[in-house]
C-alpha atoms as a PDB file:
ATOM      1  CA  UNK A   1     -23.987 -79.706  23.497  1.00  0.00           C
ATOM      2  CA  UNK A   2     -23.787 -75.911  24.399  1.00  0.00           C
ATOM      3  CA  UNK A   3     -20.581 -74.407  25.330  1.00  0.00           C
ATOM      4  CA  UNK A   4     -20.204 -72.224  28.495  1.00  0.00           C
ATOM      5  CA  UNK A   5     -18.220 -68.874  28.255  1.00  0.00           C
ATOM      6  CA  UNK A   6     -15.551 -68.750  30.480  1.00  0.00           C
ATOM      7  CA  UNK A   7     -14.672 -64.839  31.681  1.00  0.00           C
ATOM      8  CA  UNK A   8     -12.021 -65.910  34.215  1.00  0.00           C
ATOM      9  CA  UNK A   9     -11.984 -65.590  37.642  1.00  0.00           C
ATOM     10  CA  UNK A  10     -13.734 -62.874  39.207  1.00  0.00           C
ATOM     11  CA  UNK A  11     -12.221 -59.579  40.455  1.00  0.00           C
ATOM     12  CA  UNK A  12     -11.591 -59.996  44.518  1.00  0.00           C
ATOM     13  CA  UNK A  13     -12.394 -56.964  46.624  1.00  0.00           C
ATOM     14  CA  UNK A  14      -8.837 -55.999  47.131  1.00  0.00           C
ATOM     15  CA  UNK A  15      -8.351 -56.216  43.323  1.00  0.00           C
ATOM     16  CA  UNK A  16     -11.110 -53.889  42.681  1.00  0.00           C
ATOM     17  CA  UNK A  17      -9.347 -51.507  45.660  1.00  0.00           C
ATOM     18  CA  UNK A  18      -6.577 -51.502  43.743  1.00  0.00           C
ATOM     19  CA  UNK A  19      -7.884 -50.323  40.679  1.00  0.00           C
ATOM     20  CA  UNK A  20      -9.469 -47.976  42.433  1.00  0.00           C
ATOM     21  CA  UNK A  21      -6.553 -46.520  43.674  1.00  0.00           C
ATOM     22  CA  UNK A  22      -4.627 -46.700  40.509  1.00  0.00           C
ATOM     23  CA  UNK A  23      -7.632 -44.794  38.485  1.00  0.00           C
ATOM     24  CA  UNK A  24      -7.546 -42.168  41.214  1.00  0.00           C
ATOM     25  CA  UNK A  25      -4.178 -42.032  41.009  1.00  0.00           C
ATOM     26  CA  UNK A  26      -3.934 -41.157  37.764  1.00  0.00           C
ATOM     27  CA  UNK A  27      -6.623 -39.184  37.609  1.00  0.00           C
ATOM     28  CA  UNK A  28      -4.897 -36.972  40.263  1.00  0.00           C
ATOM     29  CA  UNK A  29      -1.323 -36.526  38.401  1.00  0.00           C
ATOM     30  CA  UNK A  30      -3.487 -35.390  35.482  1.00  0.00           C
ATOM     31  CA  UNK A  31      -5.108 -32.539  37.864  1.00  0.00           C
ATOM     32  CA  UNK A  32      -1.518 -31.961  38.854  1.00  0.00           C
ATOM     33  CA  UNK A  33      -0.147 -31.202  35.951  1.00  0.00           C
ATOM     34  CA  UNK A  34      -2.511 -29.571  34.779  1.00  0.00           C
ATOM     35  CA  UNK A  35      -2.777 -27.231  37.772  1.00  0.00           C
ATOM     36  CA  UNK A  36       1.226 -26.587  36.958  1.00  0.00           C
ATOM     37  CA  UNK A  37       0.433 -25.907  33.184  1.00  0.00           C
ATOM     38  CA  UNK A  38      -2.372 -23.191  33.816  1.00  0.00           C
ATOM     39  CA  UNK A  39       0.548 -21.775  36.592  1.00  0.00           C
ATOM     40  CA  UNK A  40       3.332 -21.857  34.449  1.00  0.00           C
ATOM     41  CA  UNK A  41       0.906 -19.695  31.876  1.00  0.00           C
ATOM     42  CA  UNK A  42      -0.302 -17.540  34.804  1.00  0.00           C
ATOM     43  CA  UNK A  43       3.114 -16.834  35.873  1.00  0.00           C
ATOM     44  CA  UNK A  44       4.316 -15.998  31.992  1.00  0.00           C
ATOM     45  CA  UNK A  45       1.934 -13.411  31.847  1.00  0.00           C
ATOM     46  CA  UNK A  46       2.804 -11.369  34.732  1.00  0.00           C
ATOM     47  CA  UNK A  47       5.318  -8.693  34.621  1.00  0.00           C
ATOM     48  CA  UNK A  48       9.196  -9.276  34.767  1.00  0.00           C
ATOM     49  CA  UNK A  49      11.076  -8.929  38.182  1.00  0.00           C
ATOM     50  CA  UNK A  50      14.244  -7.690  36.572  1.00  0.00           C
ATOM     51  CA  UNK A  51      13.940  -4.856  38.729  1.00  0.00           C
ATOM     52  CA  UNK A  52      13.217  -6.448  42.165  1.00  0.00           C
ATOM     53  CA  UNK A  53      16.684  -5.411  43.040  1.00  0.00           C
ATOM     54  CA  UNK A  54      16.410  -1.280  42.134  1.00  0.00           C
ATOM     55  CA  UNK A  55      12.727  -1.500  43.589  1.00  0.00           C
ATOM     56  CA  UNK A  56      14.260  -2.843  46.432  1.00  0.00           C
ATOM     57  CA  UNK A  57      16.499   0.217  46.534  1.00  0.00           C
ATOM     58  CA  UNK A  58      14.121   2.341  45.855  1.00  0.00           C
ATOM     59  CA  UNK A  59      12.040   1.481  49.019  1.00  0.00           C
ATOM     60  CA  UNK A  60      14.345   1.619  51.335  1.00  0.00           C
ATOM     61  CA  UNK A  61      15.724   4.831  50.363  1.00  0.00           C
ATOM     62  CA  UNK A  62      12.439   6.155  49.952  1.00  0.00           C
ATOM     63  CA  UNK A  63      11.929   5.146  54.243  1.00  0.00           C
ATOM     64  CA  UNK A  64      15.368   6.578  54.742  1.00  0.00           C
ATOM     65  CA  UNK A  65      17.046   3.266  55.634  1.00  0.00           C
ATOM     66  CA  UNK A  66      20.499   1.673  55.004  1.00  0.00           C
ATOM     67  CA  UNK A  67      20.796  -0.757  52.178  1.00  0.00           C
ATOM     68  CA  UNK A  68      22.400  -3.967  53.502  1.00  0.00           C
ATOM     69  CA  UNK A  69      23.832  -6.972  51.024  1.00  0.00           C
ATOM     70  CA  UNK A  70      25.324 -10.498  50.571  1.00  0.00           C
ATOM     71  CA  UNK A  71      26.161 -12.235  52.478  1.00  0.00           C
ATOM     72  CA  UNK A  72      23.105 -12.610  54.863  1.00  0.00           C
ATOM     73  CA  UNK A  73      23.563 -12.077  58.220  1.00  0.00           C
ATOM     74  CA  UNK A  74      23.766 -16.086  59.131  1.00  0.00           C
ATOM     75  CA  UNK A  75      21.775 -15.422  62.667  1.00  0.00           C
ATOM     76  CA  UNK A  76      19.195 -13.316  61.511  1.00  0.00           C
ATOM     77  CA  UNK A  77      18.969 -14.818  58.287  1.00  0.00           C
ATOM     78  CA  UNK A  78      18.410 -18.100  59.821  1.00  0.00           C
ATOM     79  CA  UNK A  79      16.056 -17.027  62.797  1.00  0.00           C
ATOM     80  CA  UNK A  80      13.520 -15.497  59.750  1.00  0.00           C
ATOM     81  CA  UNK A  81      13.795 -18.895  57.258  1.00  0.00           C
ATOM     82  CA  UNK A  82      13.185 -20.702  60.670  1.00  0.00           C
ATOM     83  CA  UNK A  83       9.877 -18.703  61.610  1.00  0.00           C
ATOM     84  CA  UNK A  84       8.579 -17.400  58.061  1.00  0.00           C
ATOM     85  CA  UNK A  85       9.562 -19.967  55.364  1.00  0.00           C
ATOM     86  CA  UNK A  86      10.545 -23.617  56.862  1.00  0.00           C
ATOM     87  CA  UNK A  87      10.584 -24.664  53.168  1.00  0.00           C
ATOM     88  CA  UNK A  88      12.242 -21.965  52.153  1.00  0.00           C
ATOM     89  CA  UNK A  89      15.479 -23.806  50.773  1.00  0.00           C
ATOM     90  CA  UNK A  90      13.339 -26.388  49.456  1.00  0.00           C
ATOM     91  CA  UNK A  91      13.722 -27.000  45.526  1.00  0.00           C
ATOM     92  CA  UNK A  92      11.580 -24.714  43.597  1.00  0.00           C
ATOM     93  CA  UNK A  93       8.312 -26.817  42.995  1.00  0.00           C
ATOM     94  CA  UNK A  94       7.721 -27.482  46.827  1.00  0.00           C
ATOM     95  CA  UNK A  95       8.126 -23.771  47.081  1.00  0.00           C
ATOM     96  CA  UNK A  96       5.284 -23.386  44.427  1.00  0.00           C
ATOM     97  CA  UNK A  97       2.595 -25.764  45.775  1.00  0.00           C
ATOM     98  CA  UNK A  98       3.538 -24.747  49.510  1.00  0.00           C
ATOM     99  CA  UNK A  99       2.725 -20.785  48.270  1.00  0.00           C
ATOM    100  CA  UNK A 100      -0.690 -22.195  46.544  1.00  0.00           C
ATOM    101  CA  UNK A 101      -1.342 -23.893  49.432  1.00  0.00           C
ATOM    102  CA  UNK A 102      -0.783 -20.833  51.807  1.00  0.00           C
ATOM    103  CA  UNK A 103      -2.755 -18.709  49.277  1.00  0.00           C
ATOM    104  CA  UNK A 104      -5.711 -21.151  49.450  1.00  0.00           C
ATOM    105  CA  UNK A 105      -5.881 -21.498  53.052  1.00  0.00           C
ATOM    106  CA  UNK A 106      -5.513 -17.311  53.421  1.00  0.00           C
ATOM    107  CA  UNK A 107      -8.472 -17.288  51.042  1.00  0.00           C
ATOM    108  CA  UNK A 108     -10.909 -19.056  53.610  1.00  0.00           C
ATOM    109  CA  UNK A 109      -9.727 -17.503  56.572  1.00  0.00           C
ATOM    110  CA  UNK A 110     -12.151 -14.699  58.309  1.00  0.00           C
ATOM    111  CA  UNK A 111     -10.253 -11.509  57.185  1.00  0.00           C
ATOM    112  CA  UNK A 112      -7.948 -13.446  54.098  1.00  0.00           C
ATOM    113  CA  UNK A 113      -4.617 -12.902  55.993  1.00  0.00           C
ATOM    114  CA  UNK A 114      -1.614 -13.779  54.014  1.00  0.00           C
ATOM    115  CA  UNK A 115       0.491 -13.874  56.871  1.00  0.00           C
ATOM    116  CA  UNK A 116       1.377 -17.009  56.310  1.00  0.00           C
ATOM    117  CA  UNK A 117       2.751 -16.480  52.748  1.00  0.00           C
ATOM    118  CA  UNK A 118       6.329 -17.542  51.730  1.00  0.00           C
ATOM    119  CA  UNK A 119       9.407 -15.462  52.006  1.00  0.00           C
ATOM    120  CA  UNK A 120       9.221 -15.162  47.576  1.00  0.00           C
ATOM    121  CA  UNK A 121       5.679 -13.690  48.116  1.00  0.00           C
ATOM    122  CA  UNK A 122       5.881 -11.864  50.989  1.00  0.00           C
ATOM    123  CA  UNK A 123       8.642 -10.209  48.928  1.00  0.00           C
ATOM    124  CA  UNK A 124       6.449  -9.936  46.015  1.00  0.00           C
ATOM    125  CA  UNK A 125       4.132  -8.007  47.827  1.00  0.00           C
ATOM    126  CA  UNK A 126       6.563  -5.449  49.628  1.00  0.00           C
ATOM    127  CA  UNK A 127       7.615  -4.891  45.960  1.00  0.00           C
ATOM    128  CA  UNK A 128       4.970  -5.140  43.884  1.00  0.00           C
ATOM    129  CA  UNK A 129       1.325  -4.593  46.070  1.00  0.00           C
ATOM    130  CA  UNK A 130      -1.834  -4.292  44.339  1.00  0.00           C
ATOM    131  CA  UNK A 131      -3.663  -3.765  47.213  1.00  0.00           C
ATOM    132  CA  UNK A 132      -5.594  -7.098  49.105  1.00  0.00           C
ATOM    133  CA  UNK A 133      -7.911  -9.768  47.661  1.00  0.00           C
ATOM    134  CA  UNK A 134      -7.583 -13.376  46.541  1.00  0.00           C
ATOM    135  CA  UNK A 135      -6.468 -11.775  42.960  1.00  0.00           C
ATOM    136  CA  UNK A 136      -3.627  -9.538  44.229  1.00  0.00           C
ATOM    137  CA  UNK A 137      -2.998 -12.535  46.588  1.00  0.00           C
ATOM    138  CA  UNK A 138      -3.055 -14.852  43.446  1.00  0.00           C
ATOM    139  CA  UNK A 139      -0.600 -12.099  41.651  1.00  0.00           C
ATOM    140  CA  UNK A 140       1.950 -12.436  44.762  1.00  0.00           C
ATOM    141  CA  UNK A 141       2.360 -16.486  44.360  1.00  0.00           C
ATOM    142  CA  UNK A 142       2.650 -15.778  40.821  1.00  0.00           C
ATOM    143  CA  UNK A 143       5.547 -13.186  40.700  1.00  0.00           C
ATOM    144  CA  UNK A 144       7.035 -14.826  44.218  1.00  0.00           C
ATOM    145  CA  UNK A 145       8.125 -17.914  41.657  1.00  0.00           C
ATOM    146  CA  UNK A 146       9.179 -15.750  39.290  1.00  0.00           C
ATOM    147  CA  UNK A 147      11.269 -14.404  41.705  1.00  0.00           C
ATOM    148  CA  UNK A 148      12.487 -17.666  42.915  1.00  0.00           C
ATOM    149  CA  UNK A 149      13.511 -18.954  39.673  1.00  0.00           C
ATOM    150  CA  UNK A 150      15.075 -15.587  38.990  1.00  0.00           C
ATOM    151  CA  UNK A 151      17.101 -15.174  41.995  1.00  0.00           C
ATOM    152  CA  UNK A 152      19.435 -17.032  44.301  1.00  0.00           C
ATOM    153  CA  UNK A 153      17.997 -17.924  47.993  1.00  0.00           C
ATOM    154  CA  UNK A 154      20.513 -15.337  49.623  1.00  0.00           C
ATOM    155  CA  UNK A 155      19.517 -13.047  47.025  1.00  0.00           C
ATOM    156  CA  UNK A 156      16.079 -13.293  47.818  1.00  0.00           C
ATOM    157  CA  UNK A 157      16.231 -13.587  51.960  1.00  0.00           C
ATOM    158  CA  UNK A 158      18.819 -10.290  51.771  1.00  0.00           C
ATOM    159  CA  UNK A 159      16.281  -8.094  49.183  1.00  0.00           C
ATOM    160  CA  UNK A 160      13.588  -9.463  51.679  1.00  0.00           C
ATOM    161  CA  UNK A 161      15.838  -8.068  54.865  1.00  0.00           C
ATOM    162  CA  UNK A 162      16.076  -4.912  53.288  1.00  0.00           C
ATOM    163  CA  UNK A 163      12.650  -3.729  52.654  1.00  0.00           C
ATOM    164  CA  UNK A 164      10.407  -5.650  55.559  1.00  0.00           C
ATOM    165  CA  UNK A 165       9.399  -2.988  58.177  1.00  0.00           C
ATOM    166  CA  UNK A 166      10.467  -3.686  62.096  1.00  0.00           C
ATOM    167  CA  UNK A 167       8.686  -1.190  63.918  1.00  0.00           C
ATOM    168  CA  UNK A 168       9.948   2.125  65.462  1.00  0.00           C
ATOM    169  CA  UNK A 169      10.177   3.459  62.001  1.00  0.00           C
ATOM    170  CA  UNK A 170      12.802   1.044  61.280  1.00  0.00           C
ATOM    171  CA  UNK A 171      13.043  -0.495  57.771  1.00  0.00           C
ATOM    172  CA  UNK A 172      15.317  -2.893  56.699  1.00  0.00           C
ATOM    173  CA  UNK A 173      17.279  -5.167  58.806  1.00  0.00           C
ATOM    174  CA  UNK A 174      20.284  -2.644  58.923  1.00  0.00           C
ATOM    175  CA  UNK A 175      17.827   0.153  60.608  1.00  0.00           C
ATOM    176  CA  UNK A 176      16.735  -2.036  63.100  1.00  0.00           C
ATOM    177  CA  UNK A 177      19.916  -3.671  63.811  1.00  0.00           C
ATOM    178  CA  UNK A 178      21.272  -0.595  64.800  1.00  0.00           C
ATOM    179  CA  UNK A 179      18.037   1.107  65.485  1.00  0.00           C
ATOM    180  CA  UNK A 180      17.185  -1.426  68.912  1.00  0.00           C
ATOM    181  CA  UNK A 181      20.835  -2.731  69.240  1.00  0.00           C
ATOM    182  CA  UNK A 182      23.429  -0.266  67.740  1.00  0.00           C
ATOM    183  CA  UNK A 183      24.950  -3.026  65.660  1.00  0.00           C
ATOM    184  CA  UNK A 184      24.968  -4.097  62.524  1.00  0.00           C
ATOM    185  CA  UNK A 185      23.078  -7.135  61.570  1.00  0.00           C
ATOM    186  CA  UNK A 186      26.020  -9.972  61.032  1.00  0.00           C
ATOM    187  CA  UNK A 187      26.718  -8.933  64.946  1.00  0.00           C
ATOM    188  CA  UNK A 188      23.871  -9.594  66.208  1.00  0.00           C
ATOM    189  CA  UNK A 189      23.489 -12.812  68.919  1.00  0.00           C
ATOM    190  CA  UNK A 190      20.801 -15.059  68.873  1.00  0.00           C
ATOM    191  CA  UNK A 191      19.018 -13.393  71.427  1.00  0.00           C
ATOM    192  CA  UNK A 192      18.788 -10.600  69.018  1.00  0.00           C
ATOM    193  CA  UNK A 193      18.490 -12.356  66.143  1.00  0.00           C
ATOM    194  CA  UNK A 194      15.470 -14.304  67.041  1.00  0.00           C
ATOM    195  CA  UNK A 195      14.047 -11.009  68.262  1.00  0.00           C
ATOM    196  CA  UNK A 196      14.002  -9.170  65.258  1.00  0.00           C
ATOM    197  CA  UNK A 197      12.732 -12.264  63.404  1.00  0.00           C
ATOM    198  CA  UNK A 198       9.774 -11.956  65.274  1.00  0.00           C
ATOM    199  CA  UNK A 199       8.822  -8.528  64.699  1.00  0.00           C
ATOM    200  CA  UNK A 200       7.809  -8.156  60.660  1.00  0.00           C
ATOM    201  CA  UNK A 201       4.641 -10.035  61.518  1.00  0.00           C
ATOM    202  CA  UNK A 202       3.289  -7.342  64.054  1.00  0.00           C
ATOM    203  CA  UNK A 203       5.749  -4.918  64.666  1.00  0.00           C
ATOM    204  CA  UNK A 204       3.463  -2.883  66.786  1.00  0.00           C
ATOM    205  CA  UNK A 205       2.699  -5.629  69.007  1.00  0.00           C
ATOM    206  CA  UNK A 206       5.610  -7.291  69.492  1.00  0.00           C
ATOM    207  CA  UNK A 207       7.454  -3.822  69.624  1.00  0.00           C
ATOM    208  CA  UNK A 208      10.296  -4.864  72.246  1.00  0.00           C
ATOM    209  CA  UNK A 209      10.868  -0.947  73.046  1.00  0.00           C
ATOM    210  CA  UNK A 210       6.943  -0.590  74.517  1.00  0.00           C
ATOM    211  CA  UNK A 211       6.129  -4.496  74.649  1.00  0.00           C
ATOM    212  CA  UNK A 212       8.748  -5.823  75.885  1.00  0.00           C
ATOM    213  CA  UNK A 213       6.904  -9.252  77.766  1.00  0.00           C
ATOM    214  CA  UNK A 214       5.194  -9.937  74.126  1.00  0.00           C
ATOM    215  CA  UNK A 215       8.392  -9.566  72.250  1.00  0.00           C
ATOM    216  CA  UNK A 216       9.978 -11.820  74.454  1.00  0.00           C
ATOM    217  CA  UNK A 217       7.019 -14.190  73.736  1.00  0.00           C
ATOM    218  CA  UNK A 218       7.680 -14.092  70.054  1.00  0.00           C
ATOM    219  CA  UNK A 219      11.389 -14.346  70.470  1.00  0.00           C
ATOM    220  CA  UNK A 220      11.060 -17.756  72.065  1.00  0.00           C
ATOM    221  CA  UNK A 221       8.675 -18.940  69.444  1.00  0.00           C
ATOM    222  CA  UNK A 222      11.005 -17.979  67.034  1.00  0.00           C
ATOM    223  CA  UNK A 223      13.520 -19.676  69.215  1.00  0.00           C
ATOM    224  CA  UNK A 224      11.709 -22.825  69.991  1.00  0.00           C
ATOM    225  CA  UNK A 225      11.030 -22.642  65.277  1.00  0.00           C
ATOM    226  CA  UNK A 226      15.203 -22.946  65.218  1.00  0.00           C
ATOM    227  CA  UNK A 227      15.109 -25.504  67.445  1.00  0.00           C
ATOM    228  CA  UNK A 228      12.817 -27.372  65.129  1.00  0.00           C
ATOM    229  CA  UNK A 229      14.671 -26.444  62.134  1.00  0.00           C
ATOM    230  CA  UNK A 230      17.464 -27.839  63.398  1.00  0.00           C
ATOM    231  CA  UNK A 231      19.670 -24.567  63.873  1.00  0.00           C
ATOM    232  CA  UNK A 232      20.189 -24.734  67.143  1.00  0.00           C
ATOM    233  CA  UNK A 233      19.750 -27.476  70.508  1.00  0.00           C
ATOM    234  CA  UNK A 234      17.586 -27.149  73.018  1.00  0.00           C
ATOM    235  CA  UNK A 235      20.581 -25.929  75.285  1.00  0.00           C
ATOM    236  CA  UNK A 236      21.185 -23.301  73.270  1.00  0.00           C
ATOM    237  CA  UNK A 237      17.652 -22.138  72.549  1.00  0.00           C
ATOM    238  CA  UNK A 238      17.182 -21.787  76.688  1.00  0.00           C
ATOM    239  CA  UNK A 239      20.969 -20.124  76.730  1.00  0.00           C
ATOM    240  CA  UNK A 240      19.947 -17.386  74.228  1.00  0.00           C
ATOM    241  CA  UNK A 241      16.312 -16.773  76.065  1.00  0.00           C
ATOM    242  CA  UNK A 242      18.198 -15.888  78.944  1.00  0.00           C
ATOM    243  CA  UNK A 243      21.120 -13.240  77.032  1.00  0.00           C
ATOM    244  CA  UNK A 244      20.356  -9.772  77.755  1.00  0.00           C
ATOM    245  CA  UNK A 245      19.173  -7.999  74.834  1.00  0.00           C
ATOM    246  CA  UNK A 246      20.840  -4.740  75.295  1.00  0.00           C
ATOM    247  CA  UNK A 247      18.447  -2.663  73.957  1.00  0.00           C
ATOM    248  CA  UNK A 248      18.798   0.958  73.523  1.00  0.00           C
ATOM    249  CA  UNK A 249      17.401   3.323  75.388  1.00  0.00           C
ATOM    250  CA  UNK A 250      14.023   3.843  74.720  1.00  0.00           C
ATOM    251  CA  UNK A 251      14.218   7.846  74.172  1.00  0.00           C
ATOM    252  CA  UNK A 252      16.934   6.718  71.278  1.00  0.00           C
ATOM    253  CA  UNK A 253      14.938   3.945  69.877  1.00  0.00           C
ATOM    254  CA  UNK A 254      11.222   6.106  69.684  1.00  0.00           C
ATOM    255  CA  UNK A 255      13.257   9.012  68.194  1.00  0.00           C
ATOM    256  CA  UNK A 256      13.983   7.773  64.674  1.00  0.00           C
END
């Protein structure tokens, strides 16, 4: 008499789904960390940020600006997390892949534009440009971690503050601050806040001295982004649309 071989019951197509998934699983953590290794080597190799803080000096004194400090302004602080960086606060790593993943999608667009970069690389870049290109682009996510892990968040959103450009020749968030308002940036309301978050991306265009109807259109998306963020309700969002900005004369404002 011949025996059979008995192999057990055979795989059902969810159990072979399964598998599936657990293979590709697995097979995606390893591309993870492997991703993080070759960063973490990447990011070794590039040049200390000790200095961020005297560079930061050093450009704003170089554009004949006022050096502002801690604490943030909480408005203006706020309004530019809310519209730049919604992530931000998030723990380091999220910060990481979010920049990677910003870098990656700049690097397909039409013209490359890194506008949507983090706050850590946008600083990066203000500090420590190369010039354009997926490389220097590559550089910027590189030493923006290093200057996350570095630095404290306020540290980072107030060097940011202090060297981003806001049109009318006014550099640093204490220029314009009392360039368009006459105040200094901790006064400001939310009307002006949201404003002058709006302006780093195209300060030309959204220039609320020559532009005023565009401006406003940025300040309400950078409005409607606190909303979302949770900073501030719906009522209030509409309520600070409405506030007069008080802007300074124009004559003042064009002369600097």
């Amino acid at each position: 008499m011949a025996w059979r071989r008995t192999t057990g019951p055979k795989p059902t197509g969810s159990h072979r789904v399964r598998l599936w998934l657990i293979r590709t699983g697995l097979i995606a953590v390893g591309l993870i960390l492997a991703l993080l290794l070759a960063e973490l080597g990447y990011v070794l190799s590039l040049p200390s940020v000790a200095n961020a803080e005297a560079r930061v000096l050093e450009n704003i004194r170089s554009h004949h600006g006022e050096v502002g400090g801690l604490p943030v302004p909480s408005r203006l602080g706020r309004a530019v997390v809310a519209v730049e960086d919604e992530h931000f606060y998030s723990p380091v790593v999220v910060n990481v892949f979010d920049g990677f993943a910003r870098a990656a999608l700049a690097s397909v667009t039409a013209n490359g534009d890194p506008g949507g970069s983090t706050i850590d690389q946008q600083l990066a870049k203000e500090l420590y440009a190369e010039g354009p290109g997926w490389g220097a682009l590559l550089r910027d996510v590189g030493l923006g971690v290093k200057l996350a892990v570095s630095y404290s968040r306020s540290q980072i959103l107030a060097m940011y503050l202090n060297v981003v450009y806001y049109g009318n020749h006014y550099w640093g968030d204490v220029a314009a601050a009392k360039g368009y308002f006459g105040l200094a940036p901790n006064h400001l309301s939310w009307a002006q806040a949201a404003m002058l978050a709006g302006l780093p991306q195209a300060p030309s265009a959204y220039d609320p001295v020559h532009h005023l109807a565009l401006a406003k259109e940025r300040q309400l998306h950078v409005l409607n982004q606190l909303v979302a963020n949770h900073d501030l309700t719906r009522a209030q969002e509409r309520a600070a649309y409405r506030l007069p900005l008080k802007l300074r004369a124009k004559t003042t404002a064009s002369a600097h």
